[in-house]
PDB file of N, CA and C in Angstrom:
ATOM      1  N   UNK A   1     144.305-120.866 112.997  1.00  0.00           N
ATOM      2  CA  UNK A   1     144.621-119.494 112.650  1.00  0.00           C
ATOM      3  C   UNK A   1     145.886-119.051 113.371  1.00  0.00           C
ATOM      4  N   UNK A   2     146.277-119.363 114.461  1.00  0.00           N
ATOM      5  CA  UNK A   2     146.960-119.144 115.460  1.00  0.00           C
ATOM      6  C   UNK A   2     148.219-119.625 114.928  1.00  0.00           C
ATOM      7  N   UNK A   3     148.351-121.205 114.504  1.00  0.00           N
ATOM      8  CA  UNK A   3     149.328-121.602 113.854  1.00  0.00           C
ATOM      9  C   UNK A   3     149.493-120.901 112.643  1.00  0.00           C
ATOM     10  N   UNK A   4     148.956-120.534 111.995  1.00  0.00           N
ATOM     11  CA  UNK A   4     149.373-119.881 110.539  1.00  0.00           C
ATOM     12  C   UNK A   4     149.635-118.490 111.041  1.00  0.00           C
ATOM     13  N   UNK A   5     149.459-117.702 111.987  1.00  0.00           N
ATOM     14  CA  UNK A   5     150.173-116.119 112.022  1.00  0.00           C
ATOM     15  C   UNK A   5     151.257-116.625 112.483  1.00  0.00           C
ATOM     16  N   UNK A   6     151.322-117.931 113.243  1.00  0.00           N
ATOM     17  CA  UNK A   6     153.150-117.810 114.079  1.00  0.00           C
ATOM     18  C   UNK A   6     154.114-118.525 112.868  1.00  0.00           C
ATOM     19  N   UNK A   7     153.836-119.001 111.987  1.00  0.00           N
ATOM     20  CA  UNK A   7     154.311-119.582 110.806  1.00  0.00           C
ATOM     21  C   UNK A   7     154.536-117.932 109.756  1.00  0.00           C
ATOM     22  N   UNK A   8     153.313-117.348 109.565  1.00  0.00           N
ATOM     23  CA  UNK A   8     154.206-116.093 108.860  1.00  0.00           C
ATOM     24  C   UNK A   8     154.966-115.287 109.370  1.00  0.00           C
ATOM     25  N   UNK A   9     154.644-114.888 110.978  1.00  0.00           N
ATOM     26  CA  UNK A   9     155.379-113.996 111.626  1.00  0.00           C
ATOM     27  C   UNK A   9     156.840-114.110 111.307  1.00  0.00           C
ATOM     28  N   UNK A  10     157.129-115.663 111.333  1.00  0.00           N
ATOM     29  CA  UNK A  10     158.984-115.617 111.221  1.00  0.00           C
ATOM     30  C   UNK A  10     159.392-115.834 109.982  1.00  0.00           C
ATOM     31  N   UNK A  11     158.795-115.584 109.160  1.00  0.00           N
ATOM     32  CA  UNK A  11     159.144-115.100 107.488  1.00  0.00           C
ATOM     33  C   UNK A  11     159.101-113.479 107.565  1.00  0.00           C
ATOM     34  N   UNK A  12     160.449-113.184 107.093  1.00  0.00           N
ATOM     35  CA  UNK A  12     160.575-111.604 106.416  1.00  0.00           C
ATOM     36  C   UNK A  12     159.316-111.147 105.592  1.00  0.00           C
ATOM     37  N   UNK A  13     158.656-110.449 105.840  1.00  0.00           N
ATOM     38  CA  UNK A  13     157.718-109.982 105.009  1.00  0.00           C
ATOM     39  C   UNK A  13     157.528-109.717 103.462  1.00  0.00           C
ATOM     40  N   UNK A  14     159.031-109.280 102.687  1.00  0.00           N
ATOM     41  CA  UNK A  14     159.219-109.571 101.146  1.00  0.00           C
ATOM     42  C   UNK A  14     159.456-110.753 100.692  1.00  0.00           C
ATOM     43  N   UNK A  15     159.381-111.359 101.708  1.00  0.00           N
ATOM     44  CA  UNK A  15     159.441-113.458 101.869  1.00  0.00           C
ATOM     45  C   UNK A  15     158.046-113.952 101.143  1.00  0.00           C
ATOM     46  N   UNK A  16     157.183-113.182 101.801  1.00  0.00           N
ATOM     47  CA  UNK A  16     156.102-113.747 101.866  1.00  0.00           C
ATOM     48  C   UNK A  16     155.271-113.431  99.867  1.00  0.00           C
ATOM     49  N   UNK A  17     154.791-114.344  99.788  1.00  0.00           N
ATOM     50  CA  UNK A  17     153.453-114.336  98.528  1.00  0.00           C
ATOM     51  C   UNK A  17     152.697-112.880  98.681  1.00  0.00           C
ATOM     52  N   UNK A  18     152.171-112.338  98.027  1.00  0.00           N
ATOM     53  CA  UNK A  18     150.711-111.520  98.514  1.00  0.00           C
ATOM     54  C   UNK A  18     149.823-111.986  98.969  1.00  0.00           C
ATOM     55  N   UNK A  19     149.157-113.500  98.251  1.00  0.00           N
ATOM     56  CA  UNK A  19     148.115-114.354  98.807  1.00  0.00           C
ATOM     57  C   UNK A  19     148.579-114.046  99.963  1.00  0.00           C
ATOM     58  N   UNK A  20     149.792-114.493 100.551  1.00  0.00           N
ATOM     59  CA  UNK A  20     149.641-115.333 101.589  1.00  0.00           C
ATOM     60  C   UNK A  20     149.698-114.217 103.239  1.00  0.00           C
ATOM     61  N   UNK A  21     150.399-112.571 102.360  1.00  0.00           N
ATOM     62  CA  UNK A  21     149.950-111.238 103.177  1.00  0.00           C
ATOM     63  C   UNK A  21     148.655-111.003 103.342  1.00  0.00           C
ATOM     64  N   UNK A  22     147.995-111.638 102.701  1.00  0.00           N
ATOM     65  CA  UNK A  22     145.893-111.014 102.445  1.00  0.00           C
ATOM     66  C   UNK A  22     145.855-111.869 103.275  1.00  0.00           C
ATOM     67  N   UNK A  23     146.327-113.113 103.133  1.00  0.00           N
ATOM     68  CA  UNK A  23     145.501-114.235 104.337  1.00  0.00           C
ATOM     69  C   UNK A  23     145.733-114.227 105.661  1.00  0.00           C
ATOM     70  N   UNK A  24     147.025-113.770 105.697  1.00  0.00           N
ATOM     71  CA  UNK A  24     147.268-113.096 107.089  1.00  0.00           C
ATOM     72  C   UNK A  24     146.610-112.212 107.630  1.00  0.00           C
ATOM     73  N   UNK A  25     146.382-110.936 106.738  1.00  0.00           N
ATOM     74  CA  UNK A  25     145.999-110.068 107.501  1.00  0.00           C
ATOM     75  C   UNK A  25     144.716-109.756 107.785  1.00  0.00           C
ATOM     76  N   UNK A  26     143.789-110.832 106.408  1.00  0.00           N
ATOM     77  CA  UNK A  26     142.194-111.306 107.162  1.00  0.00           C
ATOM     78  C   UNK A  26     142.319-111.879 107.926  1.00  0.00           C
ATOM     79  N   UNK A  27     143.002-113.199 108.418  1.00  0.00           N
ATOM     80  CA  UNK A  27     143.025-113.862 109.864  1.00  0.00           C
ATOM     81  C   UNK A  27     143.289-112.987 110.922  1.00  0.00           C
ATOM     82  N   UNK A  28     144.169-112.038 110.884  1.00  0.00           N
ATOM     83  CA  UNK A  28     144.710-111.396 111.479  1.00  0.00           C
ATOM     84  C   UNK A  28     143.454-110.408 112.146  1.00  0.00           C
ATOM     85  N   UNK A  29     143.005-109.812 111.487  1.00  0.00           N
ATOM     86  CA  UNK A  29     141.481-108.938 111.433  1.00  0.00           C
ATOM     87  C   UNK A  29     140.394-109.685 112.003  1.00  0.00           C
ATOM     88  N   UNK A  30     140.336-111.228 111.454  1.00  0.00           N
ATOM     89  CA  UNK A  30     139.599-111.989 111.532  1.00  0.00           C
ATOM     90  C   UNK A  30     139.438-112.217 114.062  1.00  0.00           C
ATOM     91  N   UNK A  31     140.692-112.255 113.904  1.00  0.00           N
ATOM     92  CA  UNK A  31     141.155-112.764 115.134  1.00  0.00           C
ATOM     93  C   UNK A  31     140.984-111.499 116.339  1.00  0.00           C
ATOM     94  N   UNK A  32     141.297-110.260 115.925  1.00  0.00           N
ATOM     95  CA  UNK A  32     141.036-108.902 116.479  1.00  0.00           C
ATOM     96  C   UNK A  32     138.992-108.837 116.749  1.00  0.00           C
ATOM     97  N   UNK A  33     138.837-109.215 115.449  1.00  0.00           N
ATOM     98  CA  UNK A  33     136.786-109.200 115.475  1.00  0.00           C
ATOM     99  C   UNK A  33     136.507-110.298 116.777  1.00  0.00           C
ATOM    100  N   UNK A  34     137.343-111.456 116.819  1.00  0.00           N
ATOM    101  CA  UNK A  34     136.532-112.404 117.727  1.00  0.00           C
ATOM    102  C   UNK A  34     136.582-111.953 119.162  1.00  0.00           C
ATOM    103  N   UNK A  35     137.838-111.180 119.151  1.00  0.00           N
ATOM    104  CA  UNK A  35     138.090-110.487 120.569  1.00  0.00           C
ATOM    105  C   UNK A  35     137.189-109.581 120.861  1.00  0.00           C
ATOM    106  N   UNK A  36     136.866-108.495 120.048  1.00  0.00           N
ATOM    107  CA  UNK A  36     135.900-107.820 120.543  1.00  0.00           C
ATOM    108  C   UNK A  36     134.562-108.351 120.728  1.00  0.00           C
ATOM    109  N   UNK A  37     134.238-109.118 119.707  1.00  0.00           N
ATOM    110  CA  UNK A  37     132.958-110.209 119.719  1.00  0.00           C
ATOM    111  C   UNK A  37     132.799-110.731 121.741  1.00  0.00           C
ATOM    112  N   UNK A  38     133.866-111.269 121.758  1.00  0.00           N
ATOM    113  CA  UNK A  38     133.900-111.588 123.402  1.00  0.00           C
ATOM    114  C   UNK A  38     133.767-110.712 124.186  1.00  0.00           C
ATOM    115  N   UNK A  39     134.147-109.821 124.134  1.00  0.00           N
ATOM    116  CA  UNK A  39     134.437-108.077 125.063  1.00  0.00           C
ATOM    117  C   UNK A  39     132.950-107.771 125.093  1.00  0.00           C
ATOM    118  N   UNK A  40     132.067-107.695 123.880  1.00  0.00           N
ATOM    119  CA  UNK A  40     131.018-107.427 124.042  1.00  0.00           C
ATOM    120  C   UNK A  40     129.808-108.052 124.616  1.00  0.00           C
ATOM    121  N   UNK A  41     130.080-109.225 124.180  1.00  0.00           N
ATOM    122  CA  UNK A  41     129.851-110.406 124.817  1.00  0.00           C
ATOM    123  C   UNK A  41     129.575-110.302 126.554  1.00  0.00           C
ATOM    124  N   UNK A  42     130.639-110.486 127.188  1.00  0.00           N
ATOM    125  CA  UNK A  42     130.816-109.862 128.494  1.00  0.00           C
ATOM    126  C   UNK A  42     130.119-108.556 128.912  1.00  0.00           C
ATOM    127  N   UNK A  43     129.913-108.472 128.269  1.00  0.00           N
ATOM    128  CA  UNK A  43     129.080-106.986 128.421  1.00  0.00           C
ATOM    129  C   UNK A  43     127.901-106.863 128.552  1.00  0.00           C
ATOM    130  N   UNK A  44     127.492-107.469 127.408  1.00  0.00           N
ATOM    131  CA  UNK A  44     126.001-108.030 127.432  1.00  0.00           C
ATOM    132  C   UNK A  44     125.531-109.068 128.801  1.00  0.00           C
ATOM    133  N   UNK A  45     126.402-109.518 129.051  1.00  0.00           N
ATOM    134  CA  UNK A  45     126.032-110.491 129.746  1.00  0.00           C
ATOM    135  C   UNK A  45     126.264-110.261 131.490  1.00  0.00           C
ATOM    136  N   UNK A  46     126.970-109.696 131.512  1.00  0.00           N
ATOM    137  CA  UNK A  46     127.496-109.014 132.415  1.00  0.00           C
ATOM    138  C   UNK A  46     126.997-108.030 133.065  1.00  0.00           C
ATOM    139  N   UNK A  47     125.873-108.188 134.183  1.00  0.00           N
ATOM    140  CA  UNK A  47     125.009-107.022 134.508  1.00  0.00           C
ATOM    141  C   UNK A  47     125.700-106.447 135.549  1.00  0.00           C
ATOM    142  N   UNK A  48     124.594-105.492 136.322  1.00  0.00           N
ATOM    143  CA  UNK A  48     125.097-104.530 137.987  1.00  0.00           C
ATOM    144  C   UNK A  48     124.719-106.129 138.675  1.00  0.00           C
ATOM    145  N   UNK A  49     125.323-105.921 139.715  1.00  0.00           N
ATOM    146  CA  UNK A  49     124.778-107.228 140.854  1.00  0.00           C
ATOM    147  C   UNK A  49     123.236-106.850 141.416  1.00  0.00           C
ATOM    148  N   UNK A  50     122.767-107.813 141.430  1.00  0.00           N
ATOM    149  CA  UNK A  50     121.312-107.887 142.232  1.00  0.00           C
ATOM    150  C   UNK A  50     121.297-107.452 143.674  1.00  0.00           C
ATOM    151  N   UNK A  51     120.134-106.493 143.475  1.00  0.00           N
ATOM    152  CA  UNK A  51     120.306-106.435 145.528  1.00  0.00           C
ATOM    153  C   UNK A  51     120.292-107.454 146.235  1.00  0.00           C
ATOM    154  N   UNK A  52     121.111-107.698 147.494  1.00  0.00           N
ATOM    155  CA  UNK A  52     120.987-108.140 148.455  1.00  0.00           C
ATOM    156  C   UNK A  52     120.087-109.026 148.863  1.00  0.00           C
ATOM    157  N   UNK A  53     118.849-108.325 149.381  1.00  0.00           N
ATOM    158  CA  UNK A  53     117.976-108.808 149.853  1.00  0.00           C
ATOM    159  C   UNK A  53     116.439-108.516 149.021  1.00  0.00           C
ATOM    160  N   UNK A  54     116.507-109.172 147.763  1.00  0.00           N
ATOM    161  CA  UNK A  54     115.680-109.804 146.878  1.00  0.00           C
ATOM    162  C   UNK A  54     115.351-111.175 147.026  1.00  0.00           C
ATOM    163  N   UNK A  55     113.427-111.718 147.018  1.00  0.00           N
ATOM    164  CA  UNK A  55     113.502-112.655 147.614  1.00  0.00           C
ATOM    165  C   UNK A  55     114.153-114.049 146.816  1.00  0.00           C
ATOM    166  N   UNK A  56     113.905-115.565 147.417  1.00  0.00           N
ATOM    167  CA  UNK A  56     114.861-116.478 146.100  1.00  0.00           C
ATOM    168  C   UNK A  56     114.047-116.482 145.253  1.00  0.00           C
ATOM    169  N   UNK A  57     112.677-116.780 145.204  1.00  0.00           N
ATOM    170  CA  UNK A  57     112.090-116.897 143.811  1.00  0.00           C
ATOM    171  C   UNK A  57     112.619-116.116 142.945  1.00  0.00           C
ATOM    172  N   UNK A  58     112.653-114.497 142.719  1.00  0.00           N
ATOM    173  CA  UNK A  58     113.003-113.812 142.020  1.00  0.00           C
ATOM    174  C   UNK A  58     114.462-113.747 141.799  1.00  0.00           C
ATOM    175  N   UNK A  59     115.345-114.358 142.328  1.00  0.00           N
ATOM    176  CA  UNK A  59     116.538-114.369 142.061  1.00  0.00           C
ATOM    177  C   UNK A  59     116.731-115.788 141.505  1.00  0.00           C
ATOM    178  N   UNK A  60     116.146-116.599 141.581  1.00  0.00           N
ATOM    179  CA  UNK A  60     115.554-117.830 140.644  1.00  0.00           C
ATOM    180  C   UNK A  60     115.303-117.093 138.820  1.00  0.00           C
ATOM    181  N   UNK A  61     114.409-116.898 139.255  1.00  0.00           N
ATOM    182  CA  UNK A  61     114.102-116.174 138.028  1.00  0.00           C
ATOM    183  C   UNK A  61     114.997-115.344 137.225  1.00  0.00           C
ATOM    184  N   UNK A  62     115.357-114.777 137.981  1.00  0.00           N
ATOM    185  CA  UNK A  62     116.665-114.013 137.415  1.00  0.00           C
ATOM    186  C   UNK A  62     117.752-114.683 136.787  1.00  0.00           C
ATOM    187  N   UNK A  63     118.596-115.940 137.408  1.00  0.00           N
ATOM    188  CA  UNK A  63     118.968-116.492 137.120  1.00  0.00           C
ATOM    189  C   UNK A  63     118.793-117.159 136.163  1.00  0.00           C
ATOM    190  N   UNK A  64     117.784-117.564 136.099  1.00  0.00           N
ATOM    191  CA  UNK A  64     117.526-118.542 134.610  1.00  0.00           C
ATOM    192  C   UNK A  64     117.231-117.632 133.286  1.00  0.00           C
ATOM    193  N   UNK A  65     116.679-116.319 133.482  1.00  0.00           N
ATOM    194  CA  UNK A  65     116.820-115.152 132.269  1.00  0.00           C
ATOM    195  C   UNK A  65     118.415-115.148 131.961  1.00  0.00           C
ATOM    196  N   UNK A  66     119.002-115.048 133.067  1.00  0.00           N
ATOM    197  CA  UNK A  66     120.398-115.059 132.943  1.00  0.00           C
ATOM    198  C   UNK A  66     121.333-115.963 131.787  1.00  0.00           C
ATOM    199  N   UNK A  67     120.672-117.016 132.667  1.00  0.00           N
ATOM    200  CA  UNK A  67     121.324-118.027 131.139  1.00  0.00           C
ATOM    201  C   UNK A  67     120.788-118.562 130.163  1.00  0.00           C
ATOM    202  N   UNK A  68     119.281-118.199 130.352  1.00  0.00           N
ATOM    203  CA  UNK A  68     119.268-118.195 128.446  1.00  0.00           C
ATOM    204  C   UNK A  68     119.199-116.830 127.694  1.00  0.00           C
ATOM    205  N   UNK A  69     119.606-116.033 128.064  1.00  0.00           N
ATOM    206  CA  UNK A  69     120.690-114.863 127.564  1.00  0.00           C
ATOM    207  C   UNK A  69     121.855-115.542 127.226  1.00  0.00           C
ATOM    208  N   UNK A  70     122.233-115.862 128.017  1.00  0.00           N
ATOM    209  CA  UNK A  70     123.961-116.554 128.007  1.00  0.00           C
ATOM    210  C   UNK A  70     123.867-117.602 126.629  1.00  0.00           C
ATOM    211  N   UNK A  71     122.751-118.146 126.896  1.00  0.00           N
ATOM    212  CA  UNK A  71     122.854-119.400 125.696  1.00  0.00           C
ATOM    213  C   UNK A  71     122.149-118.806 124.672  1.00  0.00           C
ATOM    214  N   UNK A  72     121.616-117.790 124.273  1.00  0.00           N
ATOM    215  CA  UNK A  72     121.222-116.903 122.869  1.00  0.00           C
ATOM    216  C   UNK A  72     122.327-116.563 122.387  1.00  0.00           C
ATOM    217  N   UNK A  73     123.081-115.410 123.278  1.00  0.00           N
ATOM    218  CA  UNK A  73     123.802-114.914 123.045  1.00  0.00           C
ATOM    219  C   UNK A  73     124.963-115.404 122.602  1.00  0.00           C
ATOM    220  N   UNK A  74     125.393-116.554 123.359  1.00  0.00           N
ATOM    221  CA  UNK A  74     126.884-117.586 122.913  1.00  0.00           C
ATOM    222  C   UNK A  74     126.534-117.877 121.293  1.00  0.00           C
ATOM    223  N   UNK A  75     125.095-118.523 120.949  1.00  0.00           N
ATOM    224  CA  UNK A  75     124.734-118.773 119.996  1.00  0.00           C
ATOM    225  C   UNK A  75     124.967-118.040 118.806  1.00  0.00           C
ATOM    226  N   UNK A  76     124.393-116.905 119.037  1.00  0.00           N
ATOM    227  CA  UNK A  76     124.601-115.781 117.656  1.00  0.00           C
ATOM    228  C   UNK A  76     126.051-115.594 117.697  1.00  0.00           C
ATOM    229  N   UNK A  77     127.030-115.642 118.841  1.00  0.00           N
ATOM    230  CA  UNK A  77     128.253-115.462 118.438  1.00  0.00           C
ATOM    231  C   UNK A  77     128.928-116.232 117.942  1.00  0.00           C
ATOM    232  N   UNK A  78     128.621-117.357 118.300  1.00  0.00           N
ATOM    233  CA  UNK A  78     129.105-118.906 117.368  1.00  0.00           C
ATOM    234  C   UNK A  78     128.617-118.207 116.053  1.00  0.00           C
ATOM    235  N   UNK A  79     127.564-118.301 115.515  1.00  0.00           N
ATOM    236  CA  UNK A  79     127.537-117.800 114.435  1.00  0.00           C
ATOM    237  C   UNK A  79     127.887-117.274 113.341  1.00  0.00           C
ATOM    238  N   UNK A  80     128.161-116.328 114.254  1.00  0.00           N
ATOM    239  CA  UNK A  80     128.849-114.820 113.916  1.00  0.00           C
ATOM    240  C   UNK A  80     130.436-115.069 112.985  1.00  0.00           C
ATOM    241  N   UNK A  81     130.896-115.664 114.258  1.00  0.00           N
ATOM    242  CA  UNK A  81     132.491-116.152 114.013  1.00  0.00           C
ATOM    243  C   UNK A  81     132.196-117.039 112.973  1.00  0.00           C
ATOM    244  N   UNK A  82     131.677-118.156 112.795  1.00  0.00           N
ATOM    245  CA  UNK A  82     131.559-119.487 112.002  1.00  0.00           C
ATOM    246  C   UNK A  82     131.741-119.079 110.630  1.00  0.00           C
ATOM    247  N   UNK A  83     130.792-117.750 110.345  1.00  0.00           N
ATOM    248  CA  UNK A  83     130.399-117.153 109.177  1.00  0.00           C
ATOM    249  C   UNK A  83     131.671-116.444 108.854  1.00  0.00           C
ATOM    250  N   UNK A  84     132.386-116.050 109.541  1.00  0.00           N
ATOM    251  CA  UNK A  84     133.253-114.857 109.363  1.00  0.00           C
ATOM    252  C   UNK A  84     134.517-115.732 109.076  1.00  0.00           C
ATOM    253  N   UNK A  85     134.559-116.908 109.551  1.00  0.00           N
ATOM    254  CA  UNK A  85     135.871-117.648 109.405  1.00  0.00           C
ATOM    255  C   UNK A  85     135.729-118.313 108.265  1.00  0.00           C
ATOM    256  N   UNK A  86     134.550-118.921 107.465  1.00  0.00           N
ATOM    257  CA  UNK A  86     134.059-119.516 106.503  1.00  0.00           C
ATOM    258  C   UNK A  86     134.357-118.409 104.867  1.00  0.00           C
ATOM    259  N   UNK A  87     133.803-116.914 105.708  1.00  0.00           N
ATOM    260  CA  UNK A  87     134.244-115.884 104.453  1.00  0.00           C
ATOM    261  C   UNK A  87     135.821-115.921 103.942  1.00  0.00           C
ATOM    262  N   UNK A  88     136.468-116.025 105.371  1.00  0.00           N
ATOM    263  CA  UNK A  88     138.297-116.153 104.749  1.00  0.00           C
ATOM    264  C   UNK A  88     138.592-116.503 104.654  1.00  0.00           C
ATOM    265  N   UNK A  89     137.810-117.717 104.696  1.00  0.00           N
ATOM    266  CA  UNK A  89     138.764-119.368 103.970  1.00  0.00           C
ATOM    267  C   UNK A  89     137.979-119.276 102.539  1.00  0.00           C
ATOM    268  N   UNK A  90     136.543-119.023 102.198  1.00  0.00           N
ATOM    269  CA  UNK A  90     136.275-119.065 101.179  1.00  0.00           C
ATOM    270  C   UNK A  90     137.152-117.700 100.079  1.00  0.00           C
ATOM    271  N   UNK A  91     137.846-116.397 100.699  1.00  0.00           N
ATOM    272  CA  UNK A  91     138.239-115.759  99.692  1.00  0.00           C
ATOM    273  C   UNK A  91     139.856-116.406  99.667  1.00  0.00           C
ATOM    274  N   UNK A  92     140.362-117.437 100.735  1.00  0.00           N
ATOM    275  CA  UNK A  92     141.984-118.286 100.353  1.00  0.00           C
ATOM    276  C   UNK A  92     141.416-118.878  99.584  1.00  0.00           C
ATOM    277  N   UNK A  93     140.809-119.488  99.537  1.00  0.00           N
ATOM    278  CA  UNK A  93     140.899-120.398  98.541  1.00  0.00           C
ATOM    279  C   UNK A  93     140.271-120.011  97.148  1.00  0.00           C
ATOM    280  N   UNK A  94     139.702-119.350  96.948  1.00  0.00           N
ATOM    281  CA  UNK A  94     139.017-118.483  95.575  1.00  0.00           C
ATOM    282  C   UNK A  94     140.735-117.528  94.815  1.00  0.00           C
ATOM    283  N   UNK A  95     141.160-117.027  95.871  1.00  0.00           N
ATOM    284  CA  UNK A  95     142.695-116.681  95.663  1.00  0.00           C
ATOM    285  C   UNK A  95     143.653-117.321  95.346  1.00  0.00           C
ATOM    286  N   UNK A  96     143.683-118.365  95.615  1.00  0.00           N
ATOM    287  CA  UNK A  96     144.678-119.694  95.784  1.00  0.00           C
ATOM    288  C   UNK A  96     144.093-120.469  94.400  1.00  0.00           C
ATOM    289  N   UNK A  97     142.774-120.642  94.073  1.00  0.00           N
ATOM    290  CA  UNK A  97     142.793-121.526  92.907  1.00  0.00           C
ATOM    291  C   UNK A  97     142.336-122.767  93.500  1.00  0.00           C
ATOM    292  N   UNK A  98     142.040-123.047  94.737  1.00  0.00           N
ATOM    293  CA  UNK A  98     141.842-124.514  94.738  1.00  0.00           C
ATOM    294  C   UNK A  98     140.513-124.432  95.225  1.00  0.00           C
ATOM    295  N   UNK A  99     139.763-125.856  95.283  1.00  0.00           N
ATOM    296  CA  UNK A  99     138.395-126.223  95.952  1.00  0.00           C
ATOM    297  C   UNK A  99     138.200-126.761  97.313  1.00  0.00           C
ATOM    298  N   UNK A 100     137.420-125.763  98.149  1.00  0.00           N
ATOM    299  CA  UNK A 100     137.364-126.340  99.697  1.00  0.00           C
ATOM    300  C   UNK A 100     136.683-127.350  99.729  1.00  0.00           C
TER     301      UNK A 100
END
């Protein structure tokens, strides 16, 4: 994706196809969603710090809620993205005429 915005960026914009403005600017959109996807991400995941002097078991425990949060959560966002990157390649190419 990354390579294809720095490939349109240095084309004049009346340069460009329409396809190839839509595909930009879903990637483009596409690429803004994954960022926040992460932001939130971090967020979720990202608690207040634990007191101090909590004993280890429970900070055991804590810990391991911790990361399978972490590993749910990574999960549905893989997802998330997979699906979302799959939608804008499936409307290039429905646009474009050809078969993925």
């Amino acid at each position: 994706m990354h390579a294809f915005l720095r490939k349109v960026r240095d084309v004049p914009r009346e340069q460009l196809e329409e396809q190839q403005r839509i595909w930009a600017r879903d990637v483009r959109e596409l690429s803004y969603d994954m960022e926040d996807i992460a932001d939130i991400f971090m967020v979720d995941v990202e608690g207040p710090d634990a007191p101090s002097k909590r004993s280890i078991i429970k900070r055991i425990f804590k810990k391991m809620k911790e990361m399978v949060t972490k590993v749910k959560t990574r999960h549905k966002i893989a997802q998330d993205i997979k699906q979302r990157v799959k939608d804008v390649a499936e409307r290039r190419d429905r646009s474009s005429g050809t078969d993925a």
